[in-house]
C-alpha atoms as a PDB file:
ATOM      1  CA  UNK A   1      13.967  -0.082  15.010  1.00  0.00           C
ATOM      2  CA  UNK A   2      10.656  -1.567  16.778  1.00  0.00           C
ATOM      3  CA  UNK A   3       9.835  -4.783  17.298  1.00  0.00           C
ATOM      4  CA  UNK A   4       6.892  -4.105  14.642  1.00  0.00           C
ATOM      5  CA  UNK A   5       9.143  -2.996  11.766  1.00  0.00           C
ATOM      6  CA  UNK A   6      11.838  -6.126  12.104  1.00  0.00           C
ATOM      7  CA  UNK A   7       8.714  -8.787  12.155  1.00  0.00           C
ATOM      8  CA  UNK A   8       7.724  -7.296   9.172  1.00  0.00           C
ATOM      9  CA  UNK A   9      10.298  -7.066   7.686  1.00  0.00           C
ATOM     10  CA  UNK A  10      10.781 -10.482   8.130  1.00  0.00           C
ATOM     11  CA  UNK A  11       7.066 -11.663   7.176  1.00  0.00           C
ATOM     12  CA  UNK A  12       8.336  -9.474   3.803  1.00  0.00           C
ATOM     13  CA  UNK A  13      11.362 -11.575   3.528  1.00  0.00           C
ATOM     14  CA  UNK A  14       9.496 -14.717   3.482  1.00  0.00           C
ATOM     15  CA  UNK A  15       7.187 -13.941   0.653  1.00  0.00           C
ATOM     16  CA  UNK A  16       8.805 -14.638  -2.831  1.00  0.00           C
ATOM     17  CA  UNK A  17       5.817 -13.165  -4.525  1.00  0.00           C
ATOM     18  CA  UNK A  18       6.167  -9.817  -2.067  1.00  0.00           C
ATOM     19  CA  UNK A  19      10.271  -9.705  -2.808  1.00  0.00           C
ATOM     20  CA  UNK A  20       9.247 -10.119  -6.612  1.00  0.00           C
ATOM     21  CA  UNK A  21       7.194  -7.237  -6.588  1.00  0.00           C
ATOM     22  CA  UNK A  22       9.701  -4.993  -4.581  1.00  0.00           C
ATOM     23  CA  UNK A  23      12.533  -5.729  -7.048  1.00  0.00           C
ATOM     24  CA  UNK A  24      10.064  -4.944 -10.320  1.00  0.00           C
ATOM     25  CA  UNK A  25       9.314  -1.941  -8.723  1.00  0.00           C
ATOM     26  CA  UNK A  26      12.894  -0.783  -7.876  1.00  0.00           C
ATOM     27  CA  UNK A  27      13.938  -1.473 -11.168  1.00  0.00           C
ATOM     28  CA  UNK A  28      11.828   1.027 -12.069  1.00  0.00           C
ATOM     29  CA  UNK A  29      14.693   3.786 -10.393  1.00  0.00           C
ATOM     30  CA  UNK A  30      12.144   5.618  -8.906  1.00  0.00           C
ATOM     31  CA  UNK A  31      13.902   7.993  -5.836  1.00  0.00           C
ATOM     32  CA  UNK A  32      10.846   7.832  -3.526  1.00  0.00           C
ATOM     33  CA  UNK A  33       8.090   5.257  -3.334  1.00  0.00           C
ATOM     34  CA  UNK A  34       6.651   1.736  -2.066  1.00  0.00           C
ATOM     35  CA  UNK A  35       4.531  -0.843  -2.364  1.00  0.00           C
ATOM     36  CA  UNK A  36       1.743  -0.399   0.209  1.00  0.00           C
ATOM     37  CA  UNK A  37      -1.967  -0.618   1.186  1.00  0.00           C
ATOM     38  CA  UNK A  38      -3.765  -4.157   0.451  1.00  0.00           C
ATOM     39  CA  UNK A  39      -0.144  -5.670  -0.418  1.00  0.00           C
ATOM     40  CA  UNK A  40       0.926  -5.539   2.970  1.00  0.00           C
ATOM     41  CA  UNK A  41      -2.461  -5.943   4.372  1.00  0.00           C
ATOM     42  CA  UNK A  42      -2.563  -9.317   2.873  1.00  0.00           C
ATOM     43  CA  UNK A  43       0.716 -10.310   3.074  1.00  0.00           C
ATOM     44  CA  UNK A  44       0.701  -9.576   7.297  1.00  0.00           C
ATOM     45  CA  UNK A  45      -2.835 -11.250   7.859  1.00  0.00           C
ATOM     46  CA  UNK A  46      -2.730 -13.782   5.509  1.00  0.00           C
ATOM     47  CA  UNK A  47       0.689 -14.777   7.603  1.00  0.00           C
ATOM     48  CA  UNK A  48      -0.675 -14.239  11.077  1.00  0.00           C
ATOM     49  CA  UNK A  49      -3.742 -16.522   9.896  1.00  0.00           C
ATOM     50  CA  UNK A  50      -1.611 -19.517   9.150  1.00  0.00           C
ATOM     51  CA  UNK A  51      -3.041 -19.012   5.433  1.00  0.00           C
ATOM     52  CA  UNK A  52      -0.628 -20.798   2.907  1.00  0.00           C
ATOM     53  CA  UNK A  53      -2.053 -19.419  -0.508  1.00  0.00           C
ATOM     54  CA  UNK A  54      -1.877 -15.551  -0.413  1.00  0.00           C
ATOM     55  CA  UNK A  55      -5.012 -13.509  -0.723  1.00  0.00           C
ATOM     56  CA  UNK A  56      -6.315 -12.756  -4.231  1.00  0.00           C
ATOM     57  CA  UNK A  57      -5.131  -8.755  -4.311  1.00  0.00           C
ATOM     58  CA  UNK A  58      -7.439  -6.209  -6.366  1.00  0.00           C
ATOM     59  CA  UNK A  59      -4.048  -4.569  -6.763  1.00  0.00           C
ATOM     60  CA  UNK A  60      -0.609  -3.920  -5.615  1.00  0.00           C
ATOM     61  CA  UNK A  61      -0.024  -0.325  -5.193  1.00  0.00           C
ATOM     62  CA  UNK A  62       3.114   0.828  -6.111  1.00  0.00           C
ATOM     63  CA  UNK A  63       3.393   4.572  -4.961  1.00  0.00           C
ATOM     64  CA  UNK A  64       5.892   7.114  -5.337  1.00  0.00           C
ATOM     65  CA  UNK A  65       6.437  10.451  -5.357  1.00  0.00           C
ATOM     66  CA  UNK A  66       7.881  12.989  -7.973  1.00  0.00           C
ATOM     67  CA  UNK A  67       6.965  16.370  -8.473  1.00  0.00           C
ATOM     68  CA  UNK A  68       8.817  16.577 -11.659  1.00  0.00           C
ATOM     69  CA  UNK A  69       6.289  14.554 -13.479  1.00  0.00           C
ATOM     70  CA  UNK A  70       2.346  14.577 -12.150  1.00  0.00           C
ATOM     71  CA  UNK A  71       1.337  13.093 -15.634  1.00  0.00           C
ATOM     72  CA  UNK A  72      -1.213  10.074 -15.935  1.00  0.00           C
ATOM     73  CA  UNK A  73       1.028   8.970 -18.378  1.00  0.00           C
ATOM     74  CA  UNK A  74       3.784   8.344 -16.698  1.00  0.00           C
ATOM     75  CA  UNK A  75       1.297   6.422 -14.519  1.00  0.00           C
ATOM     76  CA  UNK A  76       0.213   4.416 -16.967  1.00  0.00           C
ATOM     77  CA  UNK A  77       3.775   3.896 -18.533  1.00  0.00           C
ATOM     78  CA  UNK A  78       5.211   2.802 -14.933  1.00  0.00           C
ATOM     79  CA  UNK A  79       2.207   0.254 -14.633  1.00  0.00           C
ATOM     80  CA  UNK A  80       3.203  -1.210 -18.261  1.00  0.00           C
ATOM     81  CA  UNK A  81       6.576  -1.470 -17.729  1.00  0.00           C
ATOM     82  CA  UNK A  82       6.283  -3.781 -14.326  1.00  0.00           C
ATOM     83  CA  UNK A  83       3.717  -5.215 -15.893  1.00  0.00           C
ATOM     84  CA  UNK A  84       5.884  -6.573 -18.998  1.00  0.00           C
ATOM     85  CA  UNK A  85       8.336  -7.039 -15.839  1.00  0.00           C
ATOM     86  CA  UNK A  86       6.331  -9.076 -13.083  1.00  0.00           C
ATOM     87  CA  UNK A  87       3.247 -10.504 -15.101  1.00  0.00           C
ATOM     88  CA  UNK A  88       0.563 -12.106 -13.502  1.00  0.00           C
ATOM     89  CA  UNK A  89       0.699  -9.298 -10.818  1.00  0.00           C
ATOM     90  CA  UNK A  90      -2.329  -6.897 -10.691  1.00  0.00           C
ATOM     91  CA  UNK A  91      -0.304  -3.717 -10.625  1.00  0.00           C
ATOM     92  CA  UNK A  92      -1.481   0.238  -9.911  1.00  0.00           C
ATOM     93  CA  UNK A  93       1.002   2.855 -10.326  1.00  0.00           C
ATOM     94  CA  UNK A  94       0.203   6.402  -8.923  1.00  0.00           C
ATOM     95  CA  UNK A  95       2.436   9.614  -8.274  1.00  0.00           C
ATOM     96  CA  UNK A  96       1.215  10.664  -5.162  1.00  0.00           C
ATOM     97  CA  UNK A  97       2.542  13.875  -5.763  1.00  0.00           C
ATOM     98  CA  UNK A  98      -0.550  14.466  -8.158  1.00  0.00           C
ATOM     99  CA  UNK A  99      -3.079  12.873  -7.008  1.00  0.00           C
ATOM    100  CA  UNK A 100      -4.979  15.998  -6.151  1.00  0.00           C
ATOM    101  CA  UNK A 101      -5.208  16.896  -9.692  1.00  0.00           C
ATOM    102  CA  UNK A 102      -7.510  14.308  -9.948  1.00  0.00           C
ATOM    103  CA  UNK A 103      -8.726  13.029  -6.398  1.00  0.00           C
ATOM    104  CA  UNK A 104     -12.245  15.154  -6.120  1.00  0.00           C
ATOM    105  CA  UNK A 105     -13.284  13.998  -9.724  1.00  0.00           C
ATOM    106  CA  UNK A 106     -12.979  10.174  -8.183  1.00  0.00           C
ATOM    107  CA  UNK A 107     -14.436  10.757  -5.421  1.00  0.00           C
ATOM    108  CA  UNK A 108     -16.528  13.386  -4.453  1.00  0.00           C
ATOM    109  CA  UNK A 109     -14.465  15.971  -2.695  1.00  0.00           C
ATOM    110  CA  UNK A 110     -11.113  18.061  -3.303  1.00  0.00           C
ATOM    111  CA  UNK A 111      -7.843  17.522  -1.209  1.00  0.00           C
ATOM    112  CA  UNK A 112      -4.701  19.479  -1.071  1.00  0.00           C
ATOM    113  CA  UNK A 113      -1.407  18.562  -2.553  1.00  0.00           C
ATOM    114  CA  UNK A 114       0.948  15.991  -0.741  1.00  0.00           C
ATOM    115  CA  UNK A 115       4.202  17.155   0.328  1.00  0.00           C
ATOM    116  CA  UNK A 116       5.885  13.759   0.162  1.00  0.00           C
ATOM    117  CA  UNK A 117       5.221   9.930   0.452  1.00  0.00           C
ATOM    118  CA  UNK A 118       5.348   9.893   3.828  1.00  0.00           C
ATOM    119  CA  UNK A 119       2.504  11.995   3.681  1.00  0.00           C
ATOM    120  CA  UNK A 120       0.867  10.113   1.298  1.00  0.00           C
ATOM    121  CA  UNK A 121       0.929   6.977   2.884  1.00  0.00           C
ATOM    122  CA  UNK A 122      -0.459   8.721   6.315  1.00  0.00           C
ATOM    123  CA  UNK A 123      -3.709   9.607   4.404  1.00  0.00           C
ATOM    124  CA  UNK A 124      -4.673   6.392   3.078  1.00  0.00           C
ATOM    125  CA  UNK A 125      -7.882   5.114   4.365  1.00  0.00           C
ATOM    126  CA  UNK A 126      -7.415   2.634   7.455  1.00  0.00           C
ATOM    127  CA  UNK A 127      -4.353   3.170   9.623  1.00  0.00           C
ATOM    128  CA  UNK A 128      -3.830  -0.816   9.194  1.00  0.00           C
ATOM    129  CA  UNK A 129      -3.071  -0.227   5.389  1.00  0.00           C
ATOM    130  CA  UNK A 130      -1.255   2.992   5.882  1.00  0.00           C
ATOM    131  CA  UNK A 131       2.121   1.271   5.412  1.00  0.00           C
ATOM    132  CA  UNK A 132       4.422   0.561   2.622  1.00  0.00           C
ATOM    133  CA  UNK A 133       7.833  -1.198   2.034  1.00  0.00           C
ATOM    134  CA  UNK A 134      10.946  -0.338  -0.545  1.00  0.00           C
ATOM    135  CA  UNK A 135      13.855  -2.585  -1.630  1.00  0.00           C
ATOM    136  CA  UNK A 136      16.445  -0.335  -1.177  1.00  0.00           C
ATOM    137  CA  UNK A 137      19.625  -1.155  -3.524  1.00  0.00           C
ATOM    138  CA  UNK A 138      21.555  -2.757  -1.376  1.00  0.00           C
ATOM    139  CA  UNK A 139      18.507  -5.206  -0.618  1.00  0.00           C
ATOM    140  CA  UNK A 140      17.647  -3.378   2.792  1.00  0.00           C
ATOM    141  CA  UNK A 141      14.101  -3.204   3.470  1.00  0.00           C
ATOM    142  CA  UNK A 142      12.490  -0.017   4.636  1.00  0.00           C
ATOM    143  CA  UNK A 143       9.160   0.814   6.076  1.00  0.00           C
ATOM    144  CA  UNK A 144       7.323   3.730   6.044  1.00  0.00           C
ATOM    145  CA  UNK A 145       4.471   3.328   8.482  1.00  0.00           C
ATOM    146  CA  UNK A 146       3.843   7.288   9.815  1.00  0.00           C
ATOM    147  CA  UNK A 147       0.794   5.727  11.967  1.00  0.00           C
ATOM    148  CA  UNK A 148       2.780   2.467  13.244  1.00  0.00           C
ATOM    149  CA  UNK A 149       2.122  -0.934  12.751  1.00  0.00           C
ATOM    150  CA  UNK A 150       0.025  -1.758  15.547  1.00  0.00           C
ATOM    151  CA  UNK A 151      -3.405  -1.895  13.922  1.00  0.00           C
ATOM    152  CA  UNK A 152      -1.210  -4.112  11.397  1.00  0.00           C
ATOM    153  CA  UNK A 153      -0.093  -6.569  13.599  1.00  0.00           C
ATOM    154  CA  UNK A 154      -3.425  -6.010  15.851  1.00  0.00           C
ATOM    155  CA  UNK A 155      -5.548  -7.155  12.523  1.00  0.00           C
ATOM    156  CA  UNK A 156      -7.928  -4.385  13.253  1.00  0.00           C
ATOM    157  CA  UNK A 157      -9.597  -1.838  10.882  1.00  0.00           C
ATOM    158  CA  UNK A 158      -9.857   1.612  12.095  1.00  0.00           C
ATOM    159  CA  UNK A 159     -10.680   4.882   9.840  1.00  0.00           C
ATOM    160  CA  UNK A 160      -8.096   7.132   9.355  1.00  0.00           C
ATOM    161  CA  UNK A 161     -10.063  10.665   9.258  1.00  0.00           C
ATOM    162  CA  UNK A 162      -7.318  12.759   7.110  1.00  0.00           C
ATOM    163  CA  UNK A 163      -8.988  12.037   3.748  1.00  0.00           C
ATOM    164  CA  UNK A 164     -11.617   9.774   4.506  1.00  0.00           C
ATOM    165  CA  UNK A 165     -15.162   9.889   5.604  1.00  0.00           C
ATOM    166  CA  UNK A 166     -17.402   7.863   7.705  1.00  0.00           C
ATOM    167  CA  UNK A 167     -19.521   7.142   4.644  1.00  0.00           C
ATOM    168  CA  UNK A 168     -16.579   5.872   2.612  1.00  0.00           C
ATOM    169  CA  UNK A 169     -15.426   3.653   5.607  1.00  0.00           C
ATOM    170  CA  UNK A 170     -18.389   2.362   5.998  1.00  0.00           C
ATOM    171  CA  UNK A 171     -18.621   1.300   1.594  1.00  0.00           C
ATOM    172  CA  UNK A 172     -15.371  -0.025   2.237  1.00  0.00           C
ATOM    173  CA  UNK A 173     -15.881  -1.981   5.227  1.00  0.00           C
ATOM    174  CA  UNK A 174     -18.223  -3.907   3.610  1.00  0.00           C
ATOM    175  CA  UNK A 175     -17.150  -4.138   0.090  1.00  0.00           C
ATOM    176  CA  UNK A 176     -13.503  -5.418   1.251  1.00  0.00           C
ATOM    177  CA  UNK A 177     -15.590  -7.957   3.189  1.00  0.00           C
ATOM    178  CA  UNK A 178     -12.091  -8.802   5.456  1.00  0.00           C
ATOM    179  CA  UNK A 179     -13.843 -11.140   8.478  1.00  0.00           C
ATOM    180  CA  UNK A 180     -14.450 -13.694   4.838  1.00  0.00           C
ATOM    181  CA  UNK A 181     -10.893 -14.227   4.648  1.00  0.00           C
ATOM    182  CA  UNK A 182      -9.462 -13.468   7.855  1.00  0.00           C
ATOM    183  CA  UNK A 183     -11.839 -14.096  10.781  1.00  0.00           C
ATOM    184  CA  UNK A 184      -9.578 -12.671  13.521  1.00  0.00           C
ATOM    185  CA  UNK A 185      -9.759  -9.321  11.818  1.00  0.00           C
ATOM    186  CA  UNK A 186     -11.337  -6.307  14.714  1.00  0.00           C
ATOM    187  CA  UNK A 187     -13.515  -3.519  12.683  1.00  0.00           C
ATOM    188  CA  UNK A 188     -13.782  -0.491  14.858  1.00  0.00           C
END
């Protein structure tokens, strides 16, 4: 296990508002998913900036990954349930098993199907938020981070090219306006 993987782990540990979420979200007895993206974005820089309050988060991602059900209902059902569960915490539930059913209506251009969460997580947007974390049962933490966690721990924002374009990294460079909240941040 790197270095990288048992500080955040840690960093994880120390959050009761990140352990909150992860136990919601395993009660949910999903077989395959996380909580990724801004969550651990936010939770990593808001620690490595000294900042005491946690980042206001759009969302926290919950992904998983079951080809049994590619329904927006089950979505939506999911996102109620942890809801009712954790209130006060902006969840967003997707199968990432079906999100090319829908992913060239949102935005703009078609993708193929994922072939697990591992996958999944590789193709999300900066290689910084290409990470996620699972409570496993026995309260072990693991972390699925297919790119590392260098840009992570670096606090620098780099495009990852498998689903995104230069366009789109450039919107969401500047509407995620990160230097605002954490000054230290590098945008390549």
């Amino acid at each position: 296990m790197s270095d990288n993987v048992v500080r955040l782990q840690g960093i994880v540990r120390q959050s009761d508002w990140f352990m909150a979420a992860l136990r919601a979200a395993r009660a949910q007895g999903l077989r395959d998913w996380c909580i990724g993206a801004g969550a651990v974005r936010n939770l990593v820089w808001d620690h490595l900036h000294g900042h005491a309050t946690p980042s206001a988060l759009s969302d926290i991602d919950l992904a998983y990954f079951d080809l049994d059900d590619l329904s927006a209902a089950r979505d939506r059902a999911l996102q109620a349930r942890l809801c009712s569960l954790a209130p006060g915490l902006p969840w967003e539930v997707t199968n990432q098993a079906g999100v090319h059913l829908w992913f060239e209506a949102y935005f703009g251009h078609a993708v193929a199907p994922l072939c697990s969460l591992e996958q999944a997580v590789a193709s999300w947007p900066e290689f910084a938020t290409a990470v996620g974390v699972s409570l496993a049962d026995d309260d072990c933490l693991h972390v699925i981070a297919p790119h590392g966690l260098d840009d992570l721990f670096a606090m620098r924002i780099r495009r990852n090219p498998t689903r995104v374009s230069e366009a789109t990294y450039r919107q969401r460079i500047a509407q995620k306006r990160y230097r605002e909240r954490w000054p230290r941040v590098l945008i390549e």
